[in-house]
Every structure is written in structure tokens, then in C-alpha cells.
N, C-alpha and C. Protein backbone atom coordinates (compact mmCIF):
# COMPACT_ATOMS: atom_id res chain seq x y z
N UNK A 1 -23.10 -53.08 49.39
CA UNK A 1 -24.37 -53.08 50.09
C UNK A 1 -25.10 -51.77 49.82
N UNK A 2 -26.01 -51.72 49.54
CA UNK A 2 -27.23 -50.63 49.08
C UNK A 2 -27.86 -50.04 50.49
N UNK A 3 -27.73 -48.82 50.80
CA UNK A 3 -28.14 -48.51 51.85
C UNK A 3 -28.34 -47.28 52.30
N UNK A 4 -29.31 -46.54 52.91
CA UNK A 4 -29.65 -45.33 53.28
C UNK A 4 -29.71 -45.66 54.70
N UNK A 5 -28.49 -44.75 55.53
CA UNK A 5 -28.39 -44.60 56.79
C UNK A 5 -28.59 -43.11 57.30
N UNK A 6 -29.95 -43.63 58.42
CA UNK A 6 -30.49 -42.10 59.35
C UNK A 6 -29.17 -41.64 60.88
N UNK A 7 -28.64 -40.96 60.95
CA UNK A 7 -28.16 -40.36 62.29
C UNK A 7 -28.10 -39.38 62.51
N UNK A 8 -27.84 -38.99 64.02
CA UNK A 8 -28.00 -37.79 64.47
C UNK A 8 -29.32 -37.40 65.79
N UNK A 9 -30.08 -38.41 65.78
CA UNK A 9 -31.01 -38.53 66.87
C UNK A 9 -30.73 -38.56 67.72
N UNK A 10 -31.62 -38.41 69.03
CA UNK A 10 -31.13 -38.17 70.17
C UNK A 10 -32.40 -37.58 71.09
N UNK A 11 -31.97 -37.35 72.35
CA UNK A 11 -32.57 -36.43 73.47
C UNK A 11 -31.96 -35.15 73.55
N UNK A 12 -33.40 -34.17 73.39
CA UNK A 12 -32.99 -32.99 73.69
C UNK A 12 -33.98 -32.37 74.07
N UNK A 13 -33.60 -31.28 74.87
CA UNK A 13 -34.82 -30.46 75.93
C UNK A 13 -35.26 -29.52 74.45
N UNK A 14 -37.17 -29.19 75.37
CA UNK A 14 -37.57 -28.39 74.22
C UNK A 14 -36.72 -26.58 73.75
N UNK A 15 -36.77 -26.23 72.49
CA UNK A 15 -36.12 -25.09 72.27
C UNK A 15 -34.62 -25.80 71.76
N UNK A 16 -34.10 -26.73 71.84
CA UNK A 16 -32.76 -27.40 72.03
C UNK A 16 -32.95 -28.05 70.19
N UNK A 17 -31.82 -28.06 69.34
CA UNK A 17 -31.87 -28.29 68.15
C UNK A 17 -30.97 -30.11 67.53
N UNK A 18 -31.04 -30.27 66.78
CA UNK A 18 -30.35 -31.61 66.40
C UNK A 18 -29.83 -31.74 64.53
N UNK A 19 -29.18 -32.23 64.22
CA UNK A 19 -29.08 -32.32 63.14
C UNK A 19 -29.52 -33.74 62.73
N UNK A 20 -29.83 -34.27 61.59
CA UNK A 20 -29.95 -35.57 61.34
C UNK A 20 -29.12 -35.53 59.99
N UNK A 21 -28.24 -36.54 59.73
CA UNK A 21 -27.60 -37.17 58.47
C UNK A 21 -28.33 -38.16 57.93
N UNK A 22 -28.60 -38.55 56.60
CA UNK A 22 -29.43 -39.45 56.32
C UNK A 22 -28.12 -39.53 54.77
N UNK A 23 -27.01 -40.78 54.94
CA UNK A 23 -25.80 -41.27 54.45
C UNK A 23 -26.38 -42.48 53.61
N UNK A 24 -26.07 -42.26 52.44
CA UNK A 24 -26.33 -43.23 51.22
C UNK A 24 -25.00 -44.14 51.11
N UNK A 25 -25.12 -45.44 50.51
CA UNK A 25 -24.04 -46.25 50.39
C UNK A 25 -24.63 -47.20 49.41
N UNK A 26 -23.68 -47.37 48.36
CA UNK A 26 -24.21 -48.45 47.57
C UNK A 26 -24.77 -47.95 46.39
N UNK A 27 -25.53 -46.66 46.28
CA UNK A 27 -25.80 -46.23 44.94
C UNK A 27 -25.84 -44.81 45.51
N UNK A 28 -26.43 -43.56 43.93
CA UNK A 28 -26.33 -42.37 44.39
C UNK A 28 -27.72 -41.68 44.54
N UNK A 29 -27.34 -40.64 45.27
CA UNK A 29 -28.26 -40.05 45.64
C UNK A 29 -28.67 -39.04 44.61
N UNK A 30 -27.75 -38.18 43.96
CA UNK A 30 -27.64 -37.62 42.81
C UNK A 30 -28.95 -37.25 41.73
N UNK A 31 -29.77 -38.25 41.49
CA UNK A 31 -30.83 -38.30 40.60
C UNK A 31 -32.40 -38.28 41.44
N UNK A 32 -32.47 -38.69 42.48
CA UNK A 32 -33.59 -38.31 43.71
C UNK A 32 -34.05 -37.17 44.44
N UNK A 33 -35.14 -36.92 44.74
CA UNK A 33 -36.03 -36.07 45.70
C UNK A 33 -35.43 -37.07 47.00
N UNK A 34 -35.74 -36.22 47.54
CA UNK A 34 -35.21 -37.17 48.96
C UNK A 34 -36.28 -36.44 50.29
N UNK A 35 -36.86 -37.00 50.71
CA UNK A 35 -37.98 -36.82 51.67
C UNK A 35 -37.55 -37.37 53.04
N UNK A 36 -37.99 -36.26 54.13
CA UNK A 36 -37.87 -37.09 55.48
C UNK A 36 -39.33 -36.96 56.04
N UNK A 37 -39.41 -38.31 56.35
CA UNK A 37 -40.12 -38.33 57.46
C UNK A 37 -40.37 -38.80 58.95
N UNK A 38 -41.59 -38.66 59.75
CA UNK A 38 -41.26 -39.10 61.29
C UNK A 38 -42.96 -39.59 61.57
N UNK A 39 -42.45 -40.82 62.24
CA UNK A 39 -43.29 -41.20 63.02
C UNK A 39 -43.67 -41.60 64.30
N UNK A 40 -44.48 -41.13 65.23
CA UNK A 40 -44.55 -40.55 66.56
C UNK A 40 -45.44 -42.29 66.79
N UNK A 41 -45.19 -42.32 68.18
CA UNK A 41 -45.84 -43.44 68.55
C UNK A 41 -47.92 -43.27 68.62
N UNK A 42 -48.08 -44.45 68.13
CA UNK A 42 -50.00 -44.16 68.00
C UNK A 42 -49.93 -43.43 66.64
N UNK A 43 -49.39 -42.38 65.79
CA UNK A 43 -49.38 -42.02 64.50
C UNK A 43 -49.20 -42.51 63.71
N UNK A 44 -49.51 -42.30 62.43
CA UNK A 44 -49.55 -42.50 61.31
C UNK A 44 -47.97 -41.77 60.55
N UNK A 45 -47.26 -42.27 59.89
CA UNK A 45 -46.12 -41.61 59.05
C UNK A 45 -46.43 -40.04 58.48
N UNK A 46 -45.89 -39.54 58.44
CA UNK A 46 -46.29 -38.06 57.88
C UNK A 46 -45.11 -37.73 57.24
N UNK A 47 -45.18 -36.85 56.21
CA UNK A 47 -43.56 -36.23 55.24
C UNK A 47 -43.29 -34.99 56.29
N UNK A 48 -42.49 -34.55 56.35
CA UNK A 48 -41.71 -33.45 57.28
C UNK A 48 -41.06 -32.53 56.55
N UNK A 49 -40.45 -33.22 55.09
CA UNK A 49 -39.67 -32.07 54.58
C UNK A 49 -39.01 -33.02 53.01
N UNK A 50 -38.70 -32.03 52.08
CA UNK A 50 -38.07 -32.71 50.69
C UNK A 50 -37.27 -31.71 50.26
N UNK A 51 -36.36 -32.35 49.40
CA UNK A 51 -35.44 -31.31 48.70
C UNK A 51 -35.40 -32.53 47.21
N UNK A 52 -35.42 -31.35 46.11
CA UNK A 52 -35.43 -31.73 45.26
C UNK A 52 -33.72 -32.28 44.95
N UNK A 53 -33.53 -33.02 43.44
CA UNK A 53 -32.51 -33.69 43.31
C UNK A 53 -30.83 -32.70 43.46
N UNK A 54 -31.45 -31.41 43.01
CA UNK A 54 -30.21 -30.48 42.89
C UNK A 54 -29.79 -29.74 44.04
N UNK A 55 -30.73 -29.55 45.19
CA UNK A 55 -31.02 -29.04 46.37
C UNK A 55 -31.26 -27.33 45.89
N UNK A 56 -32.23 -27.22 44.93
CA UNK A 56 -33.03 -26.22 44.52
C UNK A 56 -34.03 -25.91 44.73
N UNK A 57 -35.00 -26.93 45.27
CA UNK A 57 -36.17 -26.83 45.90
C UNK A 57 -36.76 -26.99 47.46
N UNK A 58 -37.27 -27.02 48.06
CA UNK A 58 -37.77 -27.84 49.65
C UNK A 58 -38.60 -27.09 49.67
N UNK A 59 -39.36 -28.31 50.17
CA UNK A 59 -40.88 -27.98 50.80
C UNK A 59 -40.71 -28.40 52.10
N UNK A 60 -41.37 -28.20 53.69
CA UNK A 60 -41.31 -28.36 54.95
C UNK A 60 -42.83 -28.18 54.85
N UNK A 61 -43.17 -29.30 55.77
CA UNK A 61 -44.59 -29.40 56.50
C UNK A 61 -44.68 -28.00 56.85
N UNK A 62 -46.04 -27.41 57.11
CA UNK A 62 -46.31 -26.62 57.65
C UNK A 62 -45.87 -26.20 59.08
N UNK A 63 -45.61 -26.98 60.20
CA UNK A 63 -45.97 -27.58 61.32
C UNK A 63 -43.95 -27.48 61.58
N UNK A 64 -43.32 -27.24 60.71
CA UNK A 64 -41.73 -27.16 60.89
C UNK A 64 -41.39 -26.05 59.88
N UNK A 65 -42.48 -25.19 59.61
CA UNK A 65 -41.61 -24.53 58.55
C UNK A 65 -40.66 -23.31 59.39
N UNK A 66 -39.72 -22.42 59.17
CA UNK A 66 -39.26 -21.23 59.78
C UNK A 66 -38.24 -22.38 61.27
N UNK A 67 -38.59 -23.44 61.59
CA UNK A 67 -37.77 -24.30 62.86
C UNK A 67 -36.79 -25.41 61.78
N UNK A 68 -37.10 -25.83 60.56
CA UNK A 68 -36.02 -26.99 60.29
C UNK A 68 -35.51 -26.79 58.81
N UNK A 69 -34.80 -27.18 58.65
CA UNK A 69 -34.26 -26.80 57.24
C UNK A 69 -33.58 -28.16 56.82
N UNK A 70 -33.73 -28.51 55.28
CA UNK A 70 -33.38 -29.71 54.90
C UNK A 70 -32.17 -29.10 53.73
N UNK A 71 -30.67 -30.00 53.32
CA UNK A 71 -29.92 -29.21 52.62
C UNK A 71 -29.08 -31.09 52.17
N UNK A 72 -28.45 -30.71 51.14
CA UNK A 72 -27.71 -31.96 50.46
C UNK A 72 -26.27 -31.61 50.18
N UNK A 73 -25.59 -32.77 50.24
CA UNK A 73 -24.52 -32.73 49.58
C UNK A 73 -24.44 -34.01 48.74
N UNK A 74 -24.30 -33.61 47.84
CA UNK A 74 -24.04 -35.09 47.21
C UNK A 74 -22.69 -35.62 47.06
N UNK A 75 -21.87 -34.28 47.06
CA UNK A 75 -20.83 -34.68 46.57
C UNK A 75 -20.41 -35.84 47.88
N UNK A 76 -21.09 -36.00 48.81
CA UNK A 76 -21.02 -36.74 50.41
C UNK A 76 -21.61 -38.03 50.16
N UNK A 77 -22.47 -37.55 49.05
CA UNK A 77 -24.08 -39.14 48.80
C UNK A 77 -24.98 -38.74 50.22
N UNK A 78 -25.22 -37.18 51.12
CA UNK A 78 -25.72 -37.19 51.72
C UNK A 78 -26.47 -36.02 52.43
N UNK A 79 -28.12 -35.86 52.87
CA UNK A 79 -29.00 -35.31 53.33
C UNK A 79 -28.99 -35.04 54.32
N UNK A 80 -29.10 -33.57 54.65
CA UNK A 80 -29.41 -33.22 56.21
C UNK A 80 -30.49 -32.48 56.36
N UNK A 81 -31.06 -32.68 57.50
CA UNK A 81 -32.41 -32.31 58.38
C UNK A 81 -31.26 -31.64 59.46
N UNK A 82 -31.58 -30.32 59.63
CA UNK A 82 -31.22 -29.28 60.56
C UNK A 82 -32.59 -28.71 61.35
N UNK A 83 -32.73 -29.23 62.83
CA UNK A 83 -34.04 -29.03 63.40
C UNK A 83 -33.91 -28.60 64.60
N UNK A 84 -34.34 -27.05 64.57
CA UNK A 84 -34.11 -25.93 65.74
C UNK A 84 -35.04 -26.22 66.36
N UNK A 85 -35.20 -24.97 67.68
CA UNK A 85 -36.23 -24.98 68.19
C UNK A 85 -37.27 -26.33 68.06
N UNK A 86 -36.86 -27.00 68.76
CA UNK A 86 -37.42 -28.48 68.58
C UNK A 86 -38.90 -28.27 70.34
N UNK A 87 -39.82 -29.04 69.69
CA UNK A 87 -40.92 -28.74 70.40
C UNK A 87 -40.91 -30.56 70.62
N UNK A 88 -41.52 -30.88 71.72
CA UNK A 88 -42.34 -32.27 72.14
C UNK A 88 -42.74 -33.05 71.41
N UNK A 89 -43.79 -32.16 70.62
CA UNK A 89 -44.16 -32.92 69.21
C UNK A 89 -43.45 -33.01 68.11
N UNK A 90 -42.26 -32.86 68.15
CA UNK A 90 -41.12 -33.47 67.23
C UNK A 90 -41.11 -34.85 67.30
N UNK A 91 -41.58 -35.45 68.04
CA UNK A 91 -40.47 -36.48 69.26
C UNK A 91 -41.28 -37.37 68.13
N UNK A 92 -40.20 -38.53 67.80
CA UNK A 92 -40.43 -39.58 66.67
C UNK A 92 -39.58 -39.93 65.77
N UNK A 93 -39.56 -41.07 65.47
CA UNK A 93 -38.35 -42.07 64.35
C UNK A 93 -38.21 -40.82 63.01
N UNK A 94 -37.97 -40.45 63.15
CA UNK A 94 -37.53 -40.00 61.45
C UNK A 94 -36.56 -40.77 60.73
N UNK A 95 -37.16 -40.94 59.87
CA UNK A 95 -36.59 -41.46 58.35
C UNK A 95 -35.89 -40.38 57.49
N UNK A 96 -35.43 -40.81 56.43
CA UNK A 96 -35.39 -41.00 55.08
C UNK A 96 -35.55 -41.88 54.25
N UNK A 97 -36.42 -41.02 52.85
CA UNK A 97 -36.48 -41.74 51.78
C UNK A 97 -36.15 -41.33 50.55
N UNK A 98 -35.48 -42.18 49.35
CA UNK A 98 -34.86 -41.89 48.60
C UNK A 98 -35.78 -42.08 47.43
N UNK A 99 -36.57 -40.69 46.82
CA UNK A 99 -37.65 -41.33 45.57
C UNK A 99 -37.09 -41.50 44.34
N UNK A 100 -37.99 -42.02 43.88
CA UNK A 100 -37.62 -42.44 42.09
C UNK A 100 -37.38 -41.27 41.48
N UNK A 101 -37.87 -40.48 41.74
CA UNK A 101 -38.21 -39.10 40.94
C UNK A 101 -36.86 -37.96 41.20
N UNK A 102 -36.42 -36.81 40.53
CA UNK A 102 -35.83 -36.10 41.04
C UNK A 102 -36.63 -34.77 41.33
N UNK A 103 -38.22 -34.64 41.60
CA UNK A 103 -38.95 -33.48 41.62
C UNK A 103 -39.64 -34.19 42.99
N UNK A 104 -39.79 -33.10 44.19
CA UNK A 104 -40.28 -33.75 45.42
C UNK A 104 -42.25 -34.03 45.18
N UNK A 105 -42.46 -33.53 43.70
CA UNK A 105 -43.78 -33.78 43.31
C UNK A 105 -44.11 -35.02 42.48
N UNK A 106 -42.60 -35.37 42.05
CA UNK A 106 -42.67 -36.57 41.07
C UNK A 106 -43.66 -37.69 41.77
N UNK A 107 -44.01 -37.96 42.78
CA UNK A 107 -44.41 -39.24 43.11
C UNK A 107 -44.30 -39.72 44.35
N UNK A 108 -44.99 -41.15 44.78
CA UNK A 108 -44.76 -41.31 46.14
C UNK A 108 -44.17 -42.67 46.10
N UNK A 109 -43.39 -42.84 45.23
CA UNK A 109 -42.50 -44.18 44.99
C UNK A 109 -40.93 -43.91 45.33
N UNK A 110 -40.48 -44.46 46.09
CA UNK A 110 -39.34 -44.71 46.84
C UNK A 110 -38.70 -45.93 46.28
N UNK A 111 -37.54 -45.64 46.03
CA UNK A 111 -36.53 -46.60 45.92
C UNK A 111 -35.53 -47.32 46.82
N UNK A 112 -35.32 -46.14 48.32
CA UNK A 112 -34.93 -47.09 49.25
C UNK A 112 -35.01 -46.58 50.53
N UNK A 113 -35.52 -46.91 51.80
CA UNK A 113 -35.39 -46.34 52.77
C UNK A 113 -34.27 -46.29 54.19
N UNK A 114 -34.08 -45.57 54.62
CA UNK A 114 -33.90 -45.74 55.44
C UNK A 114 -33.61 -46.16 57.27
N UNK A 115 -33.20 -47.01 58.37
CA UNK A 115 -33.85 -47.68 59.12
C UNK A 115 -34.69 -46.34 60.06
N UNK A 116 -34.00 -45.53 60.16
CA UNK A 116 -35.06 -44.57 60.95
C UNK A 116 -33.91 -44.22 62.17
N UNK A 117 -34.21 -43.02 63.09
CA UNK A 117 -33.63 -42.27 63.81
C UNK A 117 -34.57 -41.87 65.20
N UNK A 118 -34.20 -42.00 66.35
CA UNK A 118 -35.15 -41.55 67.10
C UNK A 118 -34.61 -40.38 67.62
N UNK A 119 -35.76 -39.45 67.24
CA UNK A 119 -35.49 -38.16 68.56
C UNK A 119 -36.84 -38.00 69.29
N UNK A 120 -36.41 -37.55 70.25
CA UNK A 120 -37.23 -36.88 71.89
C UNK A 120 -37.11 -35.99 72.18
N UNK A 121 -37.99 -34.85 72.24
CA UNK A 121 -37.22 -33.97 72.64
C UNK A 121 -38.56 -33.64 74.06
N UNK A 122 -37.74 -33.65 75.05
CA UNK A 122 -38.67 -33.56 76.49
C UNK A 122 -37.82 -32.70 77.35
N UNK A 123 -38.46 -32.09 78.40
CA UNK A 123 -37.81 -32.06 79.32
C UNK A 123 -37.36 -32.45 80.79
């Protein structure tokens, strides 16, 4: 079965941090940019963060840069989103997606996604 699985979501008070796993199965991750993103209820999808195929590169939204950090293992087939200091407006499904490309500039074509993760972070 071919599959990109998000975990690690959850409730957490603001300032309070979470990790997310985003676990490949079925093919590799190895040759992909791998992008997360989140979508807040009433919003539109937005990218949050990428790491290139070797985990040599990442870019972070503006809006998370210096609070989240994105890092790979492949040798796992798997992506993590490390997200500190978590603010209100975190709060939303985050994904992963697995692109065609191995440059997080290559493109906005995805090869497979993932079902999504909810975090909240309230108090």
C-alpha cells in the first residue's frame, strides 16, 4: 500500500511545542522535496515549510520561521515538523506532501499526500 502518514497532532496550550511525523510506506521518500502544510478552518491551504531531497535545504513560511524546524530521515522513509512556541494561529490540519521534484523550487506537483494531522493549540 502506497502511503504518506501525518502524526503527532494534538492539543497544546500556547508557548507549548509538538512534533509531527509525516511516515512514508509503499515507496521512497529519498528522491522528493517534501513540503508541509496546514489548513485552518475558513482558510485557504498555505505551505509552512520544505526540505529539500537530501535534507540540505528548508525554507519555513515567514510566519514560523526561528519557532519550527523541518528535518528527514530517510533512512526511516520519514519527515519531521518540530513546532515550538506554538501560537493559536498554528491551530490547523497539517499535511504532508511528497513532490515530484527533489528541489523545494522544483514545482507544485505532488506525487502523494498525506491524510492530514490536527493541531490546536489554545488555552
Amino acid at each position: 500500500q502506497v502511503q504518506l502518514v501525518e502524526s503527532g497532532g494534538g492539543l497544546v496550550q500556547p508557548g507549548g511545542s509538538l512534533r509531527l511525523s509525516c511516515a512514508a510506506s509503499g515507496f521512497t521518500l529519498d528522491y522528493s522535496a517534501i513540503t508541509w502544510f496546514r489548513q485552518a478552518p475558513g482558510k485557504e491551504r498555505e505551505g509552512v515549510s520544505c526540505i529539500n531531497s537530501s535534507g540540505g535545504t528548508t525554507y519555513f513560511k515567514d510566519s514560523v520561521k526561528g519557532r519550527f524546524t523541518i528535518s528527514r530521515d530517510n533512512a526511516k522513509n520519514t519527515v519531521y515538523l518540530q513546532m515550538n512556541n506554538l501560537k493559536p494561529e498554528d491551530t490547523a490540519v497539517y499535511y504532508c506532501a511528497a513532490a515530484r521534484y527533489r528541489w523545494c523550487s522544483g514545482g507544485t506537483t505532488y506525487t502523494h499526500w498525506g491524510q492530514g494531522t490536527q493541531v490546536t493549540v489554545s488555552s
